[in-house]
PDB file of N, CA and C in Angstrom:
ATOM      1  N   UNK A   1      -2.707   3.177  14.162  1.00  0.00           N
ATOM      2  CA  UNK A   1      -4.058   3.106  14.686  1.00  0.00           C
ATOM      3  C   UNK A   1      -4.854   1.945  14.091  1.00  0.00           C
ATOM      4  N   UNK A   2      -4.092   1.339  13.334  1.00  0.00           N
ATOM      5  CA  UNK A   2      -4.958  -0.454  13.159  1.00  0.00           C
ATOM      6  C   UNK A   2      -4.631  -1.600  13.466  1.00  0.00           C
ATOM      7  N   UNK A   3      -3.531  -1.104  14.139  1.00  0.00           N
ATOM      8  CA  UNK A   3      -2.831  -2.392  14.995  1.00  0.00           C
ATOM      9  C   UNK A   3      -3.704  -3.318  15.836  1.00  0.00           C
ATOM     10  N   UNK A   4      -3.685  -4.449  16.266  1.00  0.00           N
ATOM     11  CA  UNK A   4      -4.264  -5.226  17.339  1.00  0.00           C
ATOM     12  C   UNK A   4      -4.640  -4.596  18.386  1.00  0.00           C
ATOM     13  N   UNK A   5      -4.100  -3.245  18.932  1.00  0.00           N
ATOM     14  CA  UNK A   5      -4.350  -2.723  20.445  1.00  0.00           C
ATOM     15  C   UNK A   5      -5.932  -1.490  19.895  1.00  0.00           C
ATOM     16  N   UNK A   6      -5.988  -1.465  18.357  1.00  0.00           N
ATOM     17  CA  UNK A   6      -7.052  -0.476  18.070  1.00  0.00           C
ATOM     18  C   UNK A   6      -8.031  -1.322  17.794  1.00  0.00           C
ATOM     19  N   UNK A   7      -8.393  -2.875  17.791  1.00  0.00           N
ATOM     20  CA  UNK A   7      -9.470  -3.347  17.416  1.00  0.00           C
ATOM     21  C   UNK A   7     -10.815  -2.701  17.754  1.00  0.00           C
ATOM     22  N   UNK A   8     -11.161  -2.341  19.068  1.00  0.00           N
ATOM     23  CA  UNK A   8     -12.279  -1.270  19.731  1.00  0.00           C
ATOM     24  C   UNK A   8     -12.595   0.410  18.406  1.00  0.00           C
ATOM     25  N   UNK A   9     -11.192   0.639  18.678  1.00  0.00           N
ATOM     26  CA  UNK A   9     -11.256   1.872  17.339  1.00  0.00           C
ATOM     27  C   UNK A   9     -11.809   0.909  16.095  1.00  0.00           C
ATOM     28  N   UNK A  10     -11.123   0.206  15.877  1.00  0.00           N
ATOM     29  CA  UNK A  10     -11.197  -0.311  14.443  1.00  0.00           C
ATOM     30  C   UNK A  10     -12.981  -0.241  13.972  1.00  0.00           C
ATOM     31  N   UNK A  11     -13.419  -1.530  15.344  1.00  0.00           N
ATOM     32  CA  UNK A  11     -14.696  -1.601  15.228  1.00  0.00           C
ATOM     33  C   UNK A  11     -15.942  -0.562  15.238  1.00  0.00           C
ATOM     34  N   UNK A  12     -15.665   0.339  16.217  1.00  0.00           N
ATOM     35  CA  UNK A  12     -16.505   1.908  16.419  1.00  0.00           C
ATOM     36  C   UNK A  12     -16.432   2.517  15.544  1.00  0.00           C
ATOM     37  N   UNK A  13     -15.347   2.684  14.433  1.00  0.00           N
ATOM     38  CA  UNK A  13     -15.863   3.360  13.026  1.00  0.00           C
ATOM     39  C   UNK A  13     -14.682   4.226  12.509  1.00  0.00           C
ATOM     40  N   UNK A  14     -13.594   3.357  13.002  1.00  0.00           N
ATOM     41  CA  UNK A  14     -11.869   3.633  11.729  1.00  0.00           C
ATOM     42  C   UNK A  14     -12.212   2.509  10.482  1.00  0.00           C
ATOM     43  N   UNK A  15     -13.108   1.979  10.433  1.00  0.00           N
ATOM     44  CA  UNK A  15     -12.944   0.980   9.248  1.00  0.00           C
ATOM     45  C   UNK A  15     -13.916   1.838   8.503  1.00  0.00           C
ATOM     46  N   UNK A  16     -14.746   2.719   8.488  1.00  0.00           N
ATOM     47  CA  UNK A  16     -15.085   3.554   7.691  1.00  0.00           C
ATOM     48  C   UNK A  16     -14.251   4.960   7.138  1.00  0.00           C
ATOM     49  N   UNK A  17     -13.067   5.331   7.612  1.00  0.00           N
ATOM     50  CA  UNK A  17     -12.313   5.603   6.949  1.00  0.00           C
ATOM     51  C   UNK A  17     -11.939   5.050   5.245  1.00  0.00           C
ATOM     52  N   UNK A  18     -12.284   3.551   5.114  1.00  0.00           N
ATOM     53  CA  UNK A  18     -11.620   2.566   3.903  1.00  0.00           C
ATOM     54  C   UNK A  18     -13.069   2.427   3.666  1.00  0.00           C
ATOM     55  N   UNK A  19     -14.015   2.708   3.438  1.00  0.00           N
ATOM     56  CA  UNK A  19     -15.239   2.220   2.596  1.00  0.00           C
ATOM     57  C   UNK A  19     -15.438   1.585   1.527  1.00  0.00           C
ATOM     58  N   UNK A  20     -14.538   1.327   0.811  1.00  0.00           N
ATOM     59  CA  UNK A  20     -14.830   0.372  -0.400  1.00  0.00           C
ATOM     60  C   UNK A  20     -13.828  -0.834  -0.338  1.00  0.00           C
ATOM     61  N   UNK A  21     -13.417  -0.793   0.653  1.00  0.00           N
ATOM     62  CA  UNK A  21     -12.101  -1.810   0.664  1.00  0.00           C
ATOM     63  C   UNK A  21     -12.896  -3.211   1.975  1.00  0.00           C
ATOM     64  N   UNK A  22     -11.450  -3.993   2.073  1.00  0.00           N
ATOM     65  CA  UNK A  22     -12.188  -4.813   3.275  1.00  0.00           C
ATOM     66  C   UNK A  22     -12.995  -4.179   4.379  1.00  0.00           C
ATOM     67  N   UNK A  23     -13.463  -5.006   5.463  1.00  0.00           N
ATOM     68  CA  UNK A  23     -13.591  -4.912   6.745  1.00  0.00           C
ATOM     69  C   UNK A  23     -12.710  -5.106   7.572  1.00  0.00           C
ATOM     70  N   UNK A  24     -11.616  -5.911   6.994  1.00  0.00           N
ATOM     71  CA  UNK A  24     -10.818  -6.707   7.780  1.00  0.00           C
ATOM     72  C   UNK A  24      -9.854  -5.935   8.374  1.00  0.00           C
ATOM     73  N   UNK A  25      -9.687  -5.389   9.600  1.00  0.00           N
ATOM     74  CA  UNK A  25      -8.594  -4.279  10.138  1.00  0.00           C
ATOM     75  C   UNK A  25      -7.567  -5.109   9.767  1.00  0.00           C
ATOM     76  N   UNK A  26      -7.135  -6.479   9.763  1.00  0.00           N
ATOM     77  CA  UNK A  26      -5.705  -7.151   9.086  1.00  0.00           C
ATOM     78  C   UNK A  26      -5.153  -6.166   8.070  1.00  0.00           C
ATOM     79  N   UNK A  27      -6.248  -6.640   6.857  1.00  0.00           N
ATOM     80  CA  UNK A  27      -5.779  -6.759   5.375  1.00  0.00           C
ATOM     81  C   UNK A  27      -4.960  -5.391   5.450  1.00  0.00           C
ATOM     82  N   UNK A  28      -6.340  -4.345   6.303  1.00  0.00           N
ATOM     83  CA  UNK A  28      -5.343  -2.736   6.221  1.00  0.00           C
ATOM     84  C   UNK A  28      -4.210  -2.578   6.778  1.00  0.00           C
ATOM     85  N   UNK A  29      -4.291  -3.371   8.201  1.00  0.00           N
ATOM     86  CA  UNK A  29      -2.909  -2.891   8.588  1.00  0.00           C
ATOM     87  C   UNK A  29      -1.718  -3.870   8.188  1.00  0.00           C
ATOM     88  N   UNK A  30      -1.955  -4.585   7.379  1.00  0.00           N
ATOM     89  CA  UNK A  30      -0.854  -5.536   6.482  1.00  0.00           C
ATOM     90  C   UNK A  30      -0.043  -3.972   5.691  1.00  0.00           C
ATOM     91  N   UNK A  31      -1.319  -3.714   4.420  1.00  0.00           N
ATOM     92  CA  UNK A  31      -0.161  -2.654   3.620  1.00  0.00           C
ATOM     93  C   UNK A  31      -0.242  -1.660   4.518  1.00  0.00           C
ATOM     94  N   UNK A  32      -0.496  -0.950   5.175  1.00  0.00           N
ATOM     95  CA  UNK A  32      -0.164   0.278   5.820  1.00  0.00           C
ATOM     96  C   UNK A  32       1.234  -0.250   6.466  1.00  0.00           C
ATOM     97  N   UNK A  33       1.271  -0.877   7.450  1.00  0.00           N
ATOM     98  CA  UNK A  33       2.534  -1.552   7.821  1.00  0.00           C
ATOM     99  C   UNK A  33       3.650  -1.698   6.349  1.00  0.00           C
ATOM    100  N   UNK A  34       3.428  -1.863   5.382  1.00  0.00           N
ATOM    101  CA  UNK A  34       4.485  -2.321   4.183  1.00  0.00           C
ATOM    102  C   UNK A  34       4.839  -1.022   4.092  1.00  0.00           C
ATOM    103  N   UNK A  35       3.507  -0.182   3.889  1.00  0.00           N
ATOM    104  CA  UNK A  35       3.664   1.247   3.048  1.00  0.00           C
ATOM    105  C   UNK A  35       4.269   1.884   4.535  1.00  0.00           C
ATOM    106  N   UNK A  36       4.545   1.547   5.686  1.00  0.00           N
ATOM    107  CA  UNK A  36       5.227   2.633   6.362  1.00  0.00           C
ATOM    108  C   UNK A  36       6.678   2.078   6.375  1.00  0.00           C
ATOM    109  N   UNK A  37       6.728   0.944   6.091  1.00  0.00           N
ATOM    110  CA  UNK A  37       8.286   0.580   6.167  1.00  0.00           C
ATOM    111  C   UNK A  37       9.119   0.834   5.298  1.00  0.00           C
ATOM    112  N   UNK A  38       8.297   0.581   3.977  1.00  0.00           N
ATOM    113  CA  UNK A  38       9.092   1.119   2.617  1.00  0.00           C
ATOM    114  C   UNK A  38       9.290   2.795   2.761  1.00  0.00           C
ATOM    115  N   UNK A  39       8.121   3.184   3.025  1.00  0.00           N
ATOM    116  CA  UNK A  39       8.673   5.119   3.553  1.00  0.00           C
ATOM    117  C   UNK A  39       9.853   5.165   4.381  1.00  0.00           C
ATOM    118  N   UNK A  40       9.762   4.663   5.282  1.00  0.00           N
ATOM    119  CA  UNK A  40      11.314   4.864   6.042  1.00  0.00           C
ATOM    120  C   UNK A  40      12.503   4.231   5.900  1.00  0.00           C
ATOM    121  N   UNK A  41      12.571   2.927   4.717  1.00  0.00           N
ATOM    122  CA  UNK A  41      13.377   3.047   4.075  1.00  0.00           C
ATOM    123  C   UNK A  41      14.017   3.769   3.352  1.00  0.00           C
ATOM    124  N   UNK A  42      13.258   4.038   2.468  1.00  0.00           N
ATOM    125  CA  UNK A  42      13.581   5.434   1.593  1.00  0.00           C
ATOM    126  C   UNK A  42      13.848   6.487   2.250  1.00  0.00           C
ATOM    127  N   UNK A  43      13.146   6.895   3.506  1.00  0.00           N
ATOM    128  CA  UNK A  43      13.947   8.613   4.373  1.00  0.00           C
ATOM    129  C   UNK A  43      15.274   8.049   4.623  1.00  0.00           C
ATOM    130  N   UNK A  44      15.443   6.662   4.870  1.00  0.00           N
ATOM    131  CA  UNK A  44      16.523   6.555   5.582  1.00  0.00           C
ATOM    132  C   UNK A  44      17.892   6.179   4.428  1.00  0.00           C
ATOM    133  N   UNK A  45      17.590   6.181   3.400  1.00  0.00           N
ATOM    134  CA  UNK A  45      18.540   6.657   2.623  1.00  0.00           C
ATOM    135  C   UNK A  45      18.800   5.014   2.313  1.00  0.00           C
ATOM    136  N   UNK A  46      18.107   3.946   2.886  1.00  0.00           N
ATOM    137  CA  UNK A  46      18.427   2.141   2.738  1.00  0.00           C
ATOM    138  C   UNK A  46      18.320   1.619   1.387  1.00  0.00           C
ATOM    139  N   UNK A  47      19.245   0.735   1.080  1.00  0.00           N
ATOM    140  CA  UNK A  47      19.044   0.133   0.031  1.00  0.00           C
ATOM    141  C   UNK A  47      17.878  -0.316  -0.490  1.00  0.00           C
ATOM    142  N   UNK A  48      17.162  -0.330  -1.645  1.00  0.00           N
ATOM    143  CA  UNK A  48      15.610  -1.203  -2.348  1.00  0.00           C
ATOM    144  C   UNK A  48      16.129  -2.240  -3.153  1.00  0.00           C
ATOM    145  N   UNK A  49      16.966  -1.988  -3.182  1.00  0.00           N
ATOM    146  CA  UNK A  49      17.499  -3.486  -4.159  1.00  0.00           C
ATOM    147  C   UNK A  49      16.836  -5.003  -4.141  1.00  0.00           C
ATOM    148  N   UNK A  50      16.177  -4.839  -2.602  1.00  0.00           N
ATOM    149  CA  UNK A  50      15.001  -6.185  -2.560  1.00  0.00           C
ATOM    150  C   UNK A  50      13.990  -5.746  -2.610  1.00  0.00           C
ATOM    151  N   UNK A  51      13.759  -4.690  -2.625  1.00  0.00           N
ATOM    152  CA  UNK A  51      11.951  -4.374  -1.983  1.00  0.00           C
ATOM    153  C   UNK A  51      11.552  -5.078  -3.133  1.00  0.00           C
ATOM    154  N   UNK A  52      10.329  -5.700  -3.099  1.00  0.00           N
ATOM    155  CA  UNK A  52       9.233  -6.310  -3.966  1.00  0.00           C
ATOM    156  C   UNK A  52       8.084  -5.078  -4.923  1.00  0.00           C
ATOM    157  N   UNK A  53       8.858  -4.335  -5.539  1.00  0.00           N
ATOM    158  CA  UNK A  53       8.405  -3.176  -6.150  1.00  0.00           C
ATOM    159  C   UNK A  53       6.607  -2.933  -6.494  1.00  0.00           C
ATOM    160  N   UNK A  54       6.519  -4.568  -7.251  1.00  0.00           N
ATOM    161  CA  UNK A  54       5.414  -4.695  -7.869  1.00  0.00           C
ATOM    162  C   UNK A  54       4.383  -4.897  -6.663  1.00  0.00           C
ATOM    163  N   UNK A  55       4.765  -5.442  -5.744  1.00  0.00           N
ATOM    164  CA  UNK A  55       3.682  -5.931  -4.726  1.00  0.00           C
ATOM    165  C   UNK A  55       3.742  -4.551  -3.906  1.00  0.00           C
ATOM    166  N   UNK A  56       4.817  -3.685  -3.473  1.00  0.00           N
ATOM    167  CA  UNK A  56       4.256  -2.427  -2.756  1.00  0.00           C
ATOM    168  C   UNK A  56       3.321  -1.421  -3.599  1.00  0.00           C
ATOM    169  N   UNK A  57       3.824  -1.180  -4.916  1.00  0.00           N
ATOM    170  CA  UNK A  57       2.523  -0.920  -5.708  1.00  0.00           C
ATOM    171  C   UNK A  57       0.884  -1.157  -5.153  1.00  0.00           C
ATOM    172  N   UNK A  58       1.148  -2.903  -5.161  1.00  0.00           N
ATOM    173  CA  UNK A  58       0.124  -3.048  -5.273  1.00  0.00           C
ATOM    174  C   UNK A  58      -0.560  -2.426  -4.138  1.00  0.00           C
ATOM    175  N   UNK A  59      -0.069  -2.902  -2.954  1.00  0.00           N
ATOM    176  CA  UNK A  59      -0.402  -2.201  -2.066  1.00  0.00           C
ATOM    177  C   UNK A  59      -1.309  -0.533  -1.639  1.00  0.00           C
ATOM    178  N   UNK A  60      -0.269   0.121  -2.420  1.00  0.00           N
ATOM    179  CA  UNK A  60      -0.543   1.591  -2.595  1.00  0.00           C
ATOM    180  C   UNK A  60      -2.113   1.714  -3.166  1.00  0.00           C
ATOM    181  N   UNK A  61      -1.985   1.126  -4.173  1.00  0.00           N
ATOM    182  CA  UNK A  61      -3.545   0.904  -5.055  1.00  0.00           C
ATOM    183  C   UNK A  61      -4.353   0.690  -4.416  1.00  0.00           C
ATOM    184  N   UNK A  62      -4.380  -1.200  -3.654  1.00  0.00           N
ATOM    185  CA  UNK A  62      -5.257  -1.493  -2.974  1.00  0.00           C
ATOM    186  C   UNK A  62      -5.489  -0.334  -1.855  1.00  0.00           C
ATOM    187  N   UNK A  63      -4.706   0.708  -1.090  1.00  0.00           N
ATOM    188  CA  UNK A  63      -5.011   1.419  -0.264  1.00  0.00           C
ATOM    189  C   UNK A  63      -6.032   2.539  -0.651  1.00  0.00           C
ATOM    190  N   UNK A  64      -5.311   3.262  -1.848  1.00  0.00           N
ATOM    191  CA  UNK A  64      -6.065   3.889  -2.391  1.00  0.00           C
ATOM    192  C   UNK A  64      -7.394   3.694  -2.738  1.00  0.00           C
ATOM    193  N   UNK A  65      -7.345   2.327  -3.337  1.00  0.00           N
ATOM    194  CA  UNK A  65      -9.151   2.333  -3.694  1.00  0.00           C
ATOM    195  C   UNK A  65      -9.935   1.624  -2.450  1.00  0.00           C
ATOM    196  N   UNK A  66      -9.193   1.784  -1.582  1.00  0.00           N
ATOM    197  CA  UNK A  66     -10.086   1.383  -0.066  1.00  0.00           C
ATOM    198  C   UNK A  66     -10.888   2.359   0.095  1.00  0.00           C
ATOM    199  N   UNK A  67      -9.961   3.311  -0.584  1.00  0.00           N
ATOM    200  CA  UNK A  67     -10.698   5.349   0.505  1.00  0.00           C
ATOM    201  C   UNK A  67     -11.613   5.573  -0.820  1.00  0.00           C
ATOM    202  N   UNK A  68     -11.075   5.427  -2.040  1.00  0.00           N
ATOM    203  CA  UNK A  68     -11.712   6.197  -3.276  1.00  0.00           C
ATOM    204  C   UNK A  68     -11.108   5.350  -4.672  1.00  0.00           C
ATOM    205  N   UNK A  69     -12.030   4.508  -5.115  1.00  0.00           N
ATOM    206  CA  UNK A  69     -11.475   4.021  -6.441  1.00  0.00           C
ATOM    207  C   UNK A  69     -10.767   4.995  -7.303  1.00  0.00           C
ATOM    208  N   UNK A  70     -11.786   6.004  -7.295  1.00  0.00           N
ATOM    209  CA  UNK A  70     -11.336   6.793  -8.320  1.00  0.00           C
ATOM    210  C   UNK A  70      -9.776   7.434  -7.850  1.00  0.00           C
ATOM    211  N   UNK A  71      -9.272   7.488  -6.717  1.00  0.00           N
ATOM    212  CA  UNK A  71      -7.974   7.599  -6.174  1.00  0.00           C
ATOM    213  C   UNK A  71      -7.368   6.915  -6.975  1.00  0.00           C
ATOM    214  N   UNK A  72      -7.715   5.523  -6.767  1.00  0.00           N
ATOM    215  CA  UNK A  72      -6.518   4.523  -7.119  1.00  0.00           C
ATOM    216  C   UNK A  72      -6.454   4.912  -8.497  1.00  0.00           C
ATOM    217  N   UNK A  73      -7.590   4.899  -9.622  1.00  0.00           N
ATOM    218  CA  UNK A  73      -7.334   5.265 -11.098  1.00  0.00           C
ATOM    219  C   UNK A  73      -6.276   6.643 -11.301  1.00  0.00           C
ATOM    220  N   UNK A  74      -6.527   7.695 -10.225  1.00  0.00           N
ATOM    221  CA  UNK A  74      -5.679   8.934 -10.527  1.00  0.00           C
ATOM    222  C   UNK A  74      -4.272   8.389 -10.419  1.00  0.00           C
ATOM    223  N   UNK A  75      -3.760   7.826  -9.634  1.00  0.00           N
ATOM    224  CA  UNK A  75      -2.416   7.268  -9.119  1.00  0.00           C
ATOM    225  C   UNK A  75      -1.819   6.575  -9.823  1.00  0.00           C
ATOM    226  N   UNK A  76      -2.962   5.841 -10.535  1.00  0.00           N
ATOM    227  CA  UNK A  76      -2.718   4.790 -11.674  1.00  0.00           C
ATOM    228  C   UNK A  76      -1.618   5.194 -12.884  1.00  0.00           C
ATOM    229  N   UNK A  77      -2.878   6.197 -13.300  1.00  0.00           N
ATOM    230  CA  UNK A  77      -2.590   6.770 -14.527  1.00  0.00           C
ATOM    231  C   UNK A  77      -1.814   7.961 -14.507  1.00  0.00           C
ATOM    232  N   UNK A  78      -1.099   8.386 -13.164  1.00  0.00           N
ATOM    233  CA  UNK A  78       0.208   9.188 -13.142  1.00  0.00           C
ATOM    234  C   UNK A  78       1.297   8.842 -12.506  1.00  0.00           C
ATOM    235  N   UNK A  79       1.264   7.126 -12.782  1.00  0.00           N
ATOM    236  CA  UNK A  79       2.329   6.107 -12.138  1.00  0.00           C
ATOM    237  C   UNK A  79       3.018   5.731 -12.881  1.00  0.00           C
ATOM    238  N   UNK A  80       4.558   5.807 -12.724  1.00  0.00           N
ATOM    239  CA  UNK A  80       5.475   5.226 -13.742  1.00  0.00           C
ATOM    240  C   UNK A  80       5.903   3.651 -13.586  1.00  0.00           C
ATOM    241  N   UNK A  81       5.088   3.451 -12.505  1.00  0.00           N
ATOM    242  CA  UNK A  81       5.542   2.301 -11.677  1.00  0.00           C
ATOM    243  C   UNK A  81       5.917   0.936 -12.549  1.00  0.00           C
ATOM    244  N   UNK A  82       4.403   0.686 -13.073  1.00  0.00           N
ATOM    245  CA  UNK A  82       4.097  -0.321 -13.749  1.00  0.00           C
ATOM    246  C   UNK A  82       5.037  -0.470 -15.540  1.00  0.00           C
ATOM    247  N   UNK A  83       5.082   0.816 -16.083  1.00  0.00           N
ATOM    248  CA  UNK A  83       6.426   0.668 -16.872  1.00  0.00           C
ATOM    249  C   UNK A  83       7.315   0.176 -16.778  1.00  0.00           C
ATOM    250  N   UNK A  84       7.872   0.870 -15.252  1.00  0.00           N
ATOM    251  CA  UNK A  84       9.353   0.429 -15.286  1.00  0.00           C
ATOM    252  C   UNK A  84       9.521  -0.945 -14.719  1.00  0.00           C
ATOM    253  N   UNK A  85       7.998  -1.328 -14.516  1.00  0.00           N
ATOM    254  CA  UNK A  85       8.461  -3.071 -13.914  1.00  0.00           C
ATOM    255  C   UNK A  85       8.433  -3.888 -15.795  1.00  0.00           C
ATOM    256  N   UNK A  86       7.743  -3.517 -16.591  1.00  0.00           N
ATOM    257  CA  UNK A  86       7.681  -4.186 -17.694  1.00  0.00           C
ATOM    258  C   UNK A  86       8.838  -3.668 -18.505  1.00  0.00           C
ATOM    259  N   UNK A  87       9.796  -2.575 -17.986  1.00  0.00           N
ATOM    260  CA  UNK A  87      11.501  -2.545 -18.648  1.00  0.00           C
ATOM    261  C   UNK A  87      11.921  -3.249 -17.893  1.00  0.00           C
ATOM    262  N   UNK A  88      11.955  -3.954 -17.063  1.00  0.00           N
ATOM    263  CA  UNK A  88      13.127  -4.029 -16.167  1.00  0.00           C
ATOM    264  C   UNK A  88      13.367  -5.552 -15.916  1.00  0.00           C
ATOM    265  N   UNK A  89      14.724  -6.066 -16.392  1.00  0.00           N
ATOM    266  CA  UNK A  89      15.029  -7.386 -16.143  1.00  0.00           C
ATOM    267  C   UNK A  89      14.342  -8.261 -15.460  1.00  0.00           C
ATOM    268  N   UNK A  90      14.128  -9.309 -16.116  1.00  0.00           N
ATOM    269  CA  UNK A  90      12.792 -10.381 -15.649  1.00  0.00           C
ATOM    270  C   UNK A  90      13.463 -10.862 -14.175  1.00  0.00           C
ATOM    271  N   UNK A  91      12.624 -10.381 -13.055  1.00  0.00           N
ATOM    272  CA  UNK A  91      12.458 -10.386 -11.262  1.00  0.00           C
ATOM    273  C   UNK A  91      13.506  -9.568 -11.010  1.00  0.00           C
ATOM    274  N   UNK A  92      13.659  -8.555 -11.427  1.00  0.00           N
ATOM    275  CA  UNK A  92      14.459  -7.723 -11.340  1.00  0.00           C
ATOM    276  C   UNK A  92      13.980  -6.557  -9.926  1.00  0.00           C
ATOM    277  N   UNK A  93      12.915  -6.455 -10.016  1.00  0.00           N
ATOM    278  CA  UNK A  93      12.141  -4.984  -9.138  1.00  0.00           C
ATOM    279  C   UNK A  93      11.142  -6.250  -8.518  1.00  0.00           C
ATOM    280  N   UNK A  94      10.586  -7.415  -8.850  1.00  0.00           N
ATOM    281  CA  UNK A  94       9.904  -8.161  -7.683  1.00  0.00           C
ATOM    282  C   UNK A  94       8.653  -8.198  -8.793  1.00  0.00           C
TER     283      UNK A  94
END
């Protein structure tokens, strides 16, 4: 629902869904698009061996604190994410 064919939605008031984040229906449907592909990678049982770990993170975050900063801090701080990119062989996880 933020694709190019929802710009009308977008504008009438799906971009208030993300209140603290852009305006830009892009920027959202950039990671939503990442964050649905990496999900169905993973249902689908596909290799991550490339995914760009650190940047879908980021993603997640930036989504999160679109809706609710304080989201993104909860997620934050019960994320193993960012550990295991600072164990893990230099460009190893992206």
């Amino acid at each position: 629902m933020v694709g190019t064919n929802y710009e009308d939605l977008w504008t009438a008031g799906l971009h208030q869904a993300f209140p603290h984040g852009s305006r830009n229906r892009r920027d959202v449907a950039g990671r939503l698009n990442r964050m649905s592909h990496l999900r169905n990678d993973i249902a689908h049982h596909k290799s991550l061996l490339d995914v760009a770990v650190a940047d879908r993170h980021a993603d997640l975050l930036a989504l999160a604190a679109a809706v609710d900063p304080a989201a993104a801090d909860w997620i934050r701080g019960i994320s193993q994410v960012e550990e295991m990119l600072a164990q893990a062989p230099c460009g190893a996880l992206g």
